[in-house]
C-alpha atoms as a PDB file:
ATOM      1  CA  UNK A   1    -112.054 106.958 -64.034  1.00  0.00           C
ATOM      2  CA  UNK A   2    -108.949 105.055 -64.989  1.00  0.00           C
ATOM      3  CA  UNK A   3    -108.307 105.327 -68.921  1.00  0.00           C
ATOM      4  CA  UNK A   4    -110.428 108.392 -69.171  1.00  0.00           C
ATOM      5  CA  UNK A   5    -109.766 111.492 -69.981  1.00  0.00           C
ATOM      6  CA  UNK A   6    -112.543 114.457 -68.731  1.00  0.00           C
ATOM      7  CA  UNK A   7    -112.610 118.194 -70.175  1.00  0.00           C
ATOM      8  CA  UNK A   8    -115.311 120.768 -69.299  1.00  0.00           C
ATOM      9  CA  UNK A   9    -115.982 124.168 -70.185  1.00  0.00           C
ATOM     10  CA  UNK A  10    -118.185 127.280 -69.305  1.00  0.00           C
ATOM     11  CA  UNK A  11    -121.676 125.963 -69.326  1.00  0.00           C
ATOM     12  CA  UNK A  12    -120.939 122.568 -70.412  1.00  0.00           C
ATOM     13  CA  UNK A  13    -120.437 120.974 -66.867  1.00  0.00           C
ATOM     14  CA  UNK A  14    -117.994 118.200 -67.231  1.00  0.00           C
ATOM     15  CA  UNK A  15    -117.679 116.110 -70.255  1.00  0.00           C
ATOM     16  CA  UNK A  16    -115.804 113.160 -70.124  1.00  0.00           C
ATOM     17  CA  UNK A  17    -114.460 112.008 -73.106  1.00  0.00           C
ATOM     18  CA  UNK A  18    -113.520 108.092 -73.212  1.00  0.00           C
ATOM     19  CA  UNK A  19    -110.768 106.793 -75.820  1.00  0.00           C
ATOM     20  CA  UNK A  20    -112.848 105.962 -79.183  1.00  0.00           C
ATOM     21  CA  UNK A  21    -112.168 102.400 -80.652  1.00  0.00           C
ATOM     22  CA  UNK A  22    -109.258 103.105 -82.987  1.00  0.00           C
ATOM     23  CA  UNK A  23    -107.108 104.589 -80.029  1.00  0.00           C
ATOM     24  CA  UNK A  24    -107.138 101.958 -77.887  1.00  0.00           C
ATOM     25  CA  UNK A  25    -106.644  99.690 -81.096  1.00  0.00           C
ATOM     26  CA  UNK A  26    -103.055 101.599 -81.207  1.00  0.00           C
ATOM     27  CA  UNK A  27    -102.274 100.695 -77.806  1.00  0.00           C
ATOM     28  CA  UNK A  28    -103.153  97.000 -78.309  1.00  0.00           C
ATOM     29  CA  UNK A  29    -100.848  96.582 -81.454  1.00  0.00           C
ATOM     30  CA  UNK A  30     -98.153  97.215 -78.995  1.00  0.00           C
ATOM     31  CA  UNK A  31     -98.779  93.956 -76.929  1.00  0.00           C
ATOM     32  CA  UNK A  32     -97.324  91.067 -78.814  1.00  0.00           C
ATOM     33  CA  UNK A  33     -99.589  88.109 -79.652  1.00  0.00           C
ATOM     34  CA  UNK A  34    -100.069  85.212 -82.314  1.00  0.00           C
ATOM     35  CA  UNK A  35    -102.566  86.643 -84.557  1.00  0.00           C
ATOM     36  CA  UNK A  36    -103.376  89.467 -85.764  1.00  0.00           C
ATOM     37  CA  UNK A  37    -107.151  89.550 -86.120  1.00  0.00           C
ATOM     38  CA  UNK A  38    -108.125  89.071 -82.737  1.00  0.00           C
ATOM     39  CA  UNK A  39    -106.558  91.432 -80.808  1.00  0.00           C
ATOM     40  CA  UNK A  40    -109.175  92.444 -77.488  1.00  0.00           C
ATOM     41  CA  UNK A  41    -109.595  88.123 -76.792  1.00  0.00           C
ATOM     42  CA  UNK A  42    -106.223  87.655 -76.518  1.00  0.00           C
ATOM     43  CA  UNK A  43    -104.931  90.758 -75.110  1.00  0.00           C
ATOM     44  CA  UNK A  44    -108.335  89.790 -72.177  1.00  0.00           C
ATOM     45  CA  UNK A  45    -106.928  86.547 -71.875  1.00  0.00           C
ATOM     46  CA  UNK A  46    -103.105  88.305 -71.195  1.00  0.00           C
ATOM     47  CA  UNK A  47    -104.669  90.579 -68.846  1.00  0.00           C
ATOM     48  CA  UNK A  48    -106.370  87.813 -66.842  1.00  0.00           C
ATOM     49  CA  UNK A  49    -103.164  85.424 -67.005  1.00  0.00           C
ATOM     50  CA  UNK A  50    -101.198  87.593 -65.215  1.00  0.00           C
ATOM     51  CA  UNK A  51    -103.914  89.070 -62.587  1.00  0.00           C
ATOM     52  CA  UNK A  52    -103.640  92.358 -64.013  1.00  0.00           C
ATOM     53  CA  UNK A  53    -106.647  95.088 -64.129  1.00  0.00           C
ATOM     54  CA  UNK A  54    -108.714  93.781 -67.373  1.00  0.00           C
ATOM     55  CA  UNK A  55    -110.690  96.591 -70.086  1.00  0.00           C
ATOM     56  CA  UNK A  56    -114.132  97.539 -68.308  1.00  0.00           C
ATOM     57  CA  UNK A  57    -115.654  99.524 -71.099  1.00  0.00           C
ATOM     58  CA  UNK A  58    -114.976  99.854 -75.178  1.00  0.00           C
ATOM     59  CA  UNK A  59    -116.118 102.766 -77.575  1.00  0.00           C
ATOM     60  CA  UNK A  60    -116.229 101.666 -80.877  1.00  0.00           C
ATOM     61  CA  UNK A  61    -118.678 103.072 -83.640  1.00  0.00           C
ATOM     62  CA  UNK A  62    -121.468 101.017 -84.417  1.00  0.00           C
ATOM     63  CA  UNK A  63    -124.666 101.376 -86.670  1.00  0.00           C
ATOM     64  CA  UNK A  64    -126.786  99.916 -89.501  1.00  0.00           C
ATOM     65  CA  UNK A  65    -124.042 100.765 -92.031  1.00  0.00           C
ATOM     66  CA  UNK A  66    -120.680 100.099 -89.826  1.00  0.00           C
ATOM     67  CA  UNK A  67    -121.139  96.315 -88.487  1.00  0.00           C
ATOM     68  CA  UNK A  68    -118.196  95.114 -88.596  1.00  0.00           C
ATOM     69  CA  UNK A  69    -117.428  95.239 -84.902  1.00  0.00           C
ATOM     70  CA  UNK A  70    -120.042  92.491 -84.974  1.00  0.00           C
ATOM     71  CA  UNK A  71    -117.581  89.802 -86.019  1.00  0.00           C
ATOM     72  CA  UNK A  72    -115.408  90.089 -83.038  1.00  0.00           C
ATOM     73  CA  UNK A  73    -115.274  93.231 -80.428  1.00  0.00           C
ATOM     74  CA  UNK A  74    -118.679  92.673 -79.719  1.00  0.00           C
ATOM     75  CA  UNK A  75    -118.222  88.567 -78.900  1.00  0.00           C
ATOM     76  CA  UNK A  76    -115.225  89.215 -77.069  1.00  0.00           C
ATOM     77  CA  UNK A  77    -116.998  92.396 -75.018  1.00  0.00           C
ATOM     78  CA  UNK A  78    -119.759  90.067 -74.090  1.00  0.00           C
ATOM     79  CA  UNK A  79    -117.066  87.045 -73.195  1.00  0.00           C
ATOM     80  CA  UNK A  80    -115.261  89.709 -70.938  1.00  0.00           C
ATOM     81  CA  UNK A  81    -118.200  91.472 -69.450  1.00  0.00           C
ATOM     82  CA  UNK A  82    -117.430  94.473 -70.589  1.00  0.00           C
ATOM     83  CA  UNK A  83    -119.570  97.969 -70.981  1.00  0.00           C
ATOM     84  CA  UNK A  84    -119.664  99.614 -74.847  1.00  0.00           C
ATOM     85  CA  UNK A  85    -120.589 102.583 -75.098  1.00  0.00           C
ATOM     86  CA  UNK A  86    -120.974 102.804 -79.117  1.00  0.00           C
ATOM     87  CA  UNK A  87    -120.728 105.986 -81.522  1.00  0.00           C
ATOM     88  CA  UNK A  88    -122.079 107.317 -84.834  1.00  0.00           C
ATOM     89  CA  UNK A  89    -125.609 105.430 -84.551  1.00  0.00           C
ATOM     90  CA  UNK A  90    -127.406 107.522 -86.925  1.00  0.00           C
ATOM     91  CA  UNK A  91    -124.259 107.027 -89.286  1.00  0.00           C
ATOM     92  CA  UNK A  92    -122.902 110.727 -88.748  1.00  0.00           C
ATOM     93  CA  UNK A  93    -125.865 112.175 -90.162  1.00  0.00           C
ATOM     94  CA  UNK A  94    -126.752 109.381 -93.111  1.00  0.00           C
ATOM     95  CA  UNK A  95    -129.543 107.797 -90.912  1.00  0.00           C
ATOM     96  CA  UNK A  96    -131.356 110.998 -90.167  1.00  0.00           C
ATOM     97  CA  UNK A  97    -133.341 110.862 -93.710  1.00  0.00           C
ATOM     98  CA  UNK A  98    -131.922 114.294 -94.536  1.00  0.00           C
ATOM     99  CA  UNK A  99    -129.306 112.913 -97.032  1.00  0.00           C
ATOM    100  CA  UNK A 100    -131.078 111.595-100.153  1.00  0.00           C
ATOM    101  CA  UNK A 101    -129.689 110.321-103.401  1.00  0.00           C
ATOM    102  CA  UNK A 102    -129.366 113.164-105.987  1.00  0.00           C
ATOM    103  CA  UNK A 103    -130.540 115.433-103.557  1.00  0.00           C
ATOM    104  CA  UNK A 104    -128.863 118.688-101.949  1.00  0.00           C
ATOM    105  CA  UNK A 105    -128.678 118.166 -98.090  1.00  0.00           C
ATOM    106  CA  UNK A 106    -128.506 120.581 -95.213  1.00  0.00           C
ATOM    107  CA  UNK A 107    -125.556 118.961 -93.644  1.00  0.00           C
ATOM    108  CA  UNK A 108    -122.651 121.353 -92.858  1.00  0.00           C
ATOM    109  CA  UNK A 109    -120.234 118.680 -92.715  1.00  0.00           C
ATOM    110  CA  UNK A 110    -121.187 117.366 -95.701  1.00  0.00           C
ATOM    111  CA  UNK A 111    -118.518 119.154 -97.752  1.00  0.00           C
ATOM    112  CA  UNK A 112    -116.052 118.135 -95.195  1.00  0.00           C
ATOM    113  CA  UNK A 113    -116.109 114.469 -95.276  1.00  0.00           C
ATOM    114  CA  UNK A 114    -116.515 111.480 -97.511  1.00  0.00           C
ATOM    115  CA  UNK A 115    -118.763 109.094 -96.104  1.00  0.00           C
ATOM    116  CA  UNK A 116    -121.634 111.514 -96.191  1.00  0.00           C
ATOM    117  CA  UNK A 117    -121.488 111.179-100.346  1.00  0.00           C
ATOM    118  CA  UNK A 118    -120.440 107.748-100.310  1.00  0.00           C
ATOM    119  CA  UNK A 119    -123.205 106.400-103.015  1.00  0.00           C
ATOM    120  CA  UNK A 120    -122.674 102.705-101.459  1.00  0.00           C
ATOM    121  CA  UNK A 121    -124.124 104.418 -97.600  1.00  0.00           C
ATOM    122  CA  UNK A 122    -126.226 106.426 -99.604  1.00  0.00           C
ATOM    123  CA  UNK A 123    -127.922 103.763-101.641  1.00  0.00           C
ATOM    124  CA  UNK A 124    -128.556 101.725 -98.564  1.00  0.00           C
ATOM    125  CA  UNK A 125    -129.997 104.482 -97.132  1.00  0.00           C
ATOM    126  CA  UNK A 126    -132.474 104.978 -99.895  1.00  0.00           C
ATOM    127  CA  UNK A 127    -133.169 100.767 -99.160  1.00  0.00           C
ATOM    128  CA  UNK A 128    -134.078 102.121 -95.259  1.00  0.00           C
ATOM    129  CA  UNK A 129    -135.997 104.925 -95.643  1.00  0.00           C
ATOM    130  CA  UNK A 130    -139.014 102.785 -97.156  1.00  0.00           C
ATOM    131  CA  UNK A 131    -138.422  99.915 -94.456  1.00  0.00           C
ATOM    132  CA  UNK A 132    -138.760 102.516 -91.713  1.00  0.00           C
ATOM    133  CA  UNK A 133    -141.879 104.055 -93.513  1.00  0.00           C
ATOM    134  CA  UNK A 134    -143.311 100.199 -93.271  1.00  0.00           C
ATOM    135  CA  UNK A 135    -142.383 100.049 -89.738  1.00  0.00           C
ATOM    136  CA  UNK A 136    -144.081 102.920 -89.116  1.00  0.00           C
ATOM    137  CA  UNK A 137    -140.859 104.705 -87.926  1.00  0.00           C
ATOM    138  CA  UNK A 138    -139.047 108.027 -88.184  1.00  0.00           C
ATOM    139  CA  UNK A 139    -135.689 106.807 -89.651  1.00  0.00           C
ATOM    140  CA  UNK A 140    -133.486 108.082 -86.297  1.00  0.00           C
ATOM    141  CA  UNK A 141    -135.711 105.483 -84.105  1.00  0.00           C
ATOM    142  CA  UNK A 142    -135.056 102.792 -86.758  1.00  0.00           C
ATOM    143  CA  UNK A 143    -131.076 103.363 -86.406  1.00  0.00           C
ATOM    144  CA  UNK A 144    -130.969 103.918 -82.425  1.00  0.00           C
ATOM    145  CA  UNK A 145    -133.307 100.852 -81.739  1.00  0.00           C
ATOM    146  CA  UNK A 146    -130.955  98.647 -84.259  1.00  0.00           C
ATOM    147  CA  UNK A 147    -128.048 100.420 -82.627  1.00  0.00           C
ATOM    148  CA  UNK A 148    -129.278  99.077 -78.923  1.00  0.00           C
ATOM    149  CA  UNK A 149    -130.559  95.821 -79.892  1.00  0.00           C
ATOM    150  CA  UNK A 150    -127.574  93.899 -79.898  1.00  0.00           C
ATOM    151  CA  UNK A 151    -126.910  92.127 -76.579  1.00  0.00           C
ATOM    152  CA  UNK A 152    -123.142  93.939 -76.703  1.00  0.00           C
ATOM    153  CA  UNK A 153    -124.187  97.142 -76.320  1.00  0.00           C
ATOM    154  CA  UNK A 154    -124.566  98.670 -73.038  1.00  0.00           C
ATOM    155  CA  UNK A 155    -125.259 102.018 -74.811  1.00  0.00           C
ATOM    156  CA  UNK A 156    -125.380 104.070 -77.592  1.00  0.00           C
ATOM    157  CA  UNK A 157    -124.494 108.401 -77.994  1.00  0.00           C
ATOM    158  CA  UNK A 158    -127.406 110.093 -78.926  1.00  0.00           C
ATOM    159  CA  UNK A 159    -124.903 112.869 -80.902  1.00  0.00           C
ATOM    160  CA  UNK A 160    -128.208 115.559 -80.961  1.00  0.00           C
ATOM    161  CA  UNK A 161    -126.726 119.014 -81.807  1.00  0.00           C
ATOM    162  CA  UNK A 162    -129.887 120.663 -80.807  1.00  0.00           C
ATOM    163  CA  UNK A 163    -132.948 120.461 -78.533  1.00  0.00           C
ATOM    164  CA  UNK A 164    -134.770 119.470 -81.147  1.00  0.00           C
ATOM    165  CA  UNK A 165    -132.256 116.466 -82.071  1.00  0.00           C
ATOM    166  CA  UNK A 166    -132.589 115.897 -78.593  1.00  0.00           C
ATOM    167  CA  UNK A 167    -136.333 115.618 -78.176  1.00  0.00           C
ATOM    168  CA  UNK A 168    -137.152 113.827 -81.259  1.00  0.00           C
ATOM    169  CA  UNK A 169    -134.383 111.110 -80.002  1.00  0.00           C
ATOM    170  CA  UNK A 170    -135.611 111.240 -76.755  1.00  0.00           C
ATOM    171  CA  UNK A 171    -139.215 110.175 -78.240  1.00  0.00           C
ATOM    172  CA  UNK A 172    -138.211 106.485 -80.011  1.00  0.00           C
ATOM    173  CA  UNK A 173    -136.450 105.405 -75.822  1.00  0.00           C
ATOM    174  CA  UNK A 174    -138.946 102.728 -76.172  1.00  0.00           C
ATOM    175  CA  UNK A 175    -139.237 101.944 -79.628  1.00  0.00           C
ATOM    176  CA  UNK A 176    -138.703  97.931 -80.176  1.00  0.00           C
ATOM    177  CA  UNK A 177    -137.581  96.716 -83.474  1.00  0.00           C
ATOM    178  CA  UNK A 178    -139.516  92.958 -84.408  1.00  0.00           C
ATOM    179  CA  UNK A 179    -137.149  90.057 -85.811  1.00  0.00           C
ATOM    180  CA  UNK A 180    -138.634  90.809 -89.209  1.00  0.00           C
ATOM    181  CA  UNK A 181    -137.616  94.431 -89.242  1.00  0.00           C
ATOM    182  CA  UNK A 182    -134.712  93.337 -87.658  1.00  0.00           C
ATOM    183  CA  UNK A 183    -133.954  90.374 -90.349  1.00  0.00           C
ATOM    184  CA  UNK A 184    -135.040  92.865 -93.527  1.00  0.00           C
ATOM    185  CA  UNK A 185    -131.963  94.930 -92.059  1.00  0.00           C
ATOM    186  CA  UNK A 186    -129.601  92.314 -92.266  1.00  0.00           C
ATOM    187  CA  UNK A 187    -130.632  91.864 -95.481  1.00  0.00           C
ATOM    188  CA  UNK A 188    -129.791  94.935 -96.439  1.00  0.00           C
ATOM    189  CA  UNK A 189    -126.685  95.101 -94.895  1.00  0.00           C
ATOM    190  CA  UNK A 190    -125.468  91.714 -93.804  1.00  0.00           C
ATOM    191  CA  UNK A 191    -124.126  91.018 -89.859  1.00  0.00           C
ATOM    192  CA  UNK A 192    -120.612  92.316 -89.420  1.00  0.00           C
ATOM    193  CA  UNK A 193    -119.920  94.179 -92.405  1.00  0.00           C
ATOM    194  CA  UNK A 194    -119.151  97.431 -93.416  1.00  0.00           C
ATOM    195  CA  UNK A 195    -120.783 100.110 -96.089  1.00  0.00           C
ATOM    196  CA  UNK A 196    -117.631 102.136 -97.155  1.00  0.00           C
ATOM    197  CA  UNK A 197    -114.910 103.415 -94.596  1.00  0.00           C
ATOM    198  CA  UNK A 198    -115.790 106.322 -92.242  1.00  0.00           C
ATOM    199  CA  UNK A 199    -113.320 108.726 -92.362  1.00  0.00           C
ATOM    200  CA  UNK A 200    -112.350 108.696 -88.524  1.00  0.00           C
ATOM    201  CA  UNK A 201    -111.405 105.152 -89.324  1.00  0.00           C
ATOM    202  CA  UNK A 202    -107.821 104.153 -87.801  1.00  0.00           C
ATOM    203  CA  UNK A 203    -105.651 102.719 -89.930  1.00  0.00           C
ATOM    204  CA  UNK A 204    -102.668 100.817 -88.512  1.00  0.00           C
ATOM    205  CA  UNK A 205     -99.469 101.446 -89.460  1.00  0.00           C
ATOM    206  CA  UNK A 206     -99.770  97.691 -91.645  1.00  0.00           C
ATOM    207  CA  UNK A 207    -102.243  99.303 -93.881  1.00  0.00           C
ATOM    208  CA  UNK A 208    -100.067 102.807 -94.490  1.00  0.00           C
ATOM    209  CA  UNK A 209     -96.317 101.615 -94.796  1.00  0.00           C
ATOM    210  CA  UNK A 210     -96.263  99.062 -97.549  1.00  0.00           C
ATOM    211  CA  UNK A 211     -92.720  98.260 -96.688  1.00  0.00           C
ATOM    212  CA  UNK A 212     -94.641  96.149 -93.265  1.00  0.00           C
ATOM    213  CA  UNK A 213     -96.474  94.199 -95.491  1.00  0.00           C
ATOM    214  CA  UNK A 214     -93.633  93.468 -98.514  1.00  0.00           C
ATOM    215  CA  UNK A 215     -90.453  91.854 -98.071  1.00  0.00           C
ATOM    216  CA  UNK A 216     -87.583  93.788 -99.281  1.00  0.00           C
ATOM    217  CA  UNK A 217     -86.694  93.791-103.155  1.00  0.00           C
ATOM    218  CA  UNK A 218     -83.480  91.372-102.202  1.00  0.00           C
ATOM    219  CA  UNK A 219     -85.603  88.894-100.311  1.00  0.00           C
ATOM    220  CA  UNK A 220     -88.248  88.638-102.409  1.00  0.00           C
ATOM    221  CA  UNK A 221     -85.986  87.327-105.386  1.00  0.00           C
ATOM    222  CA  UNK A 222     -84.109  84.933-103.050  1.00  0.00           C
ATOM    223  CA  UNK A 223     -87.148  83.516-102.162  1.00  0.00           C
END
């Protein structure tokens, strides 16, 4: 598949591995356009403009606690008619229910990254686990069926490690989530925003060299 790259080894079969969000992000800052914060519309509308082959399919991450793809990569994906295959729905571990507030946490990567002792995710985690309890829900069904309710997504990676993971995934495939559930999330965590930074987050070069987003010393006191 075009844009793809595909890996296997022994026993796996073959994996293929798509570009996640951020990469293609650093391809698109490369195509010059008017503004800055809506990159995949205009860069669609480019494509289209000059009959060239458009995006078919987007991998950004996506959950109850990372929205903010919400605001615009979703719209535009729909506008296009685009696939998204979205990652991290169970928030790299913080939706499973196995990382409490002031408690210790099987985890392994736990000690290895931030976001999974980030006490803003963790506090809205503590606000979920008693909303899927109401619902009736294991809190990995609550996250994928949020995950695949949007209209944008095509689909979602499960991300089980083990059978187990697997199975109990497997289980919520036809769990529905009602507008109220639905609406008590968004209170939570309003539409198309962001608890904390995930630390495979791309930042652009904008963010990282302050000299892109400063004039120099000499200009500044001219102006």
């Amino acid at each position: 598949m075009p844009g793809t790259q595909c890996r296997a080894r022994v026993g796996d079969g073959v994996d293929p591995a798509l570009h996640h969000g951020f990469d293609q992000v650093r391809a698109l800052r490369e195509v010059p356009v008017q503004r800055a914060d809506s990159y995949a519309g205009q860069v669609g509308d480019l494509l289209r403009r000059r009959g060239l082959a458009r995006f078919h399919t987007e991998q950004p991450a996506y959950s109850i606690l990372n929205r903010g793809i919400e605001r615009e990569i979703l719209p535009t994906i729909q506008r296009f008619g685009m696939g998204t295959l979205v990652w991290g729905p169970l928030g790299q571990g913080l939706l499973t229910g196995r990382v409490r507030k002031n408690q210790h946490n099987d985890l392994r990567r736990t000690g290895l990254v931030h976001h999974l002792t980030d006490e803003r995710r963790v506090d809205v985690v503590e606000k979920l686990i008693p909303l899927a309890a109401e619902a009736g829900l294991p809190m990995t069904h609550l996250a994928m069926a949020f995950t695949i309710a949007h209209p944008g997504v095509t689909s979602a990676l499960l991300g089980a490690r083990t059978m187990d993971h697997l199975d109990g995934l497997l289980a919520g495939l036809d769990v529905t989530l009602t507008d109220d559930v639905l609406d008590r999330i968004d209170e939570i965590v309003p539409p198309g925003t962001d608890v904390g930074t995930l630390d495979q987050a791309y930042l652009p070069p904008a963010l990282l060299k302050s000299s892109l987003r400063r004039r120099s010393a000499g200009e500044r006191t001219a102006a």
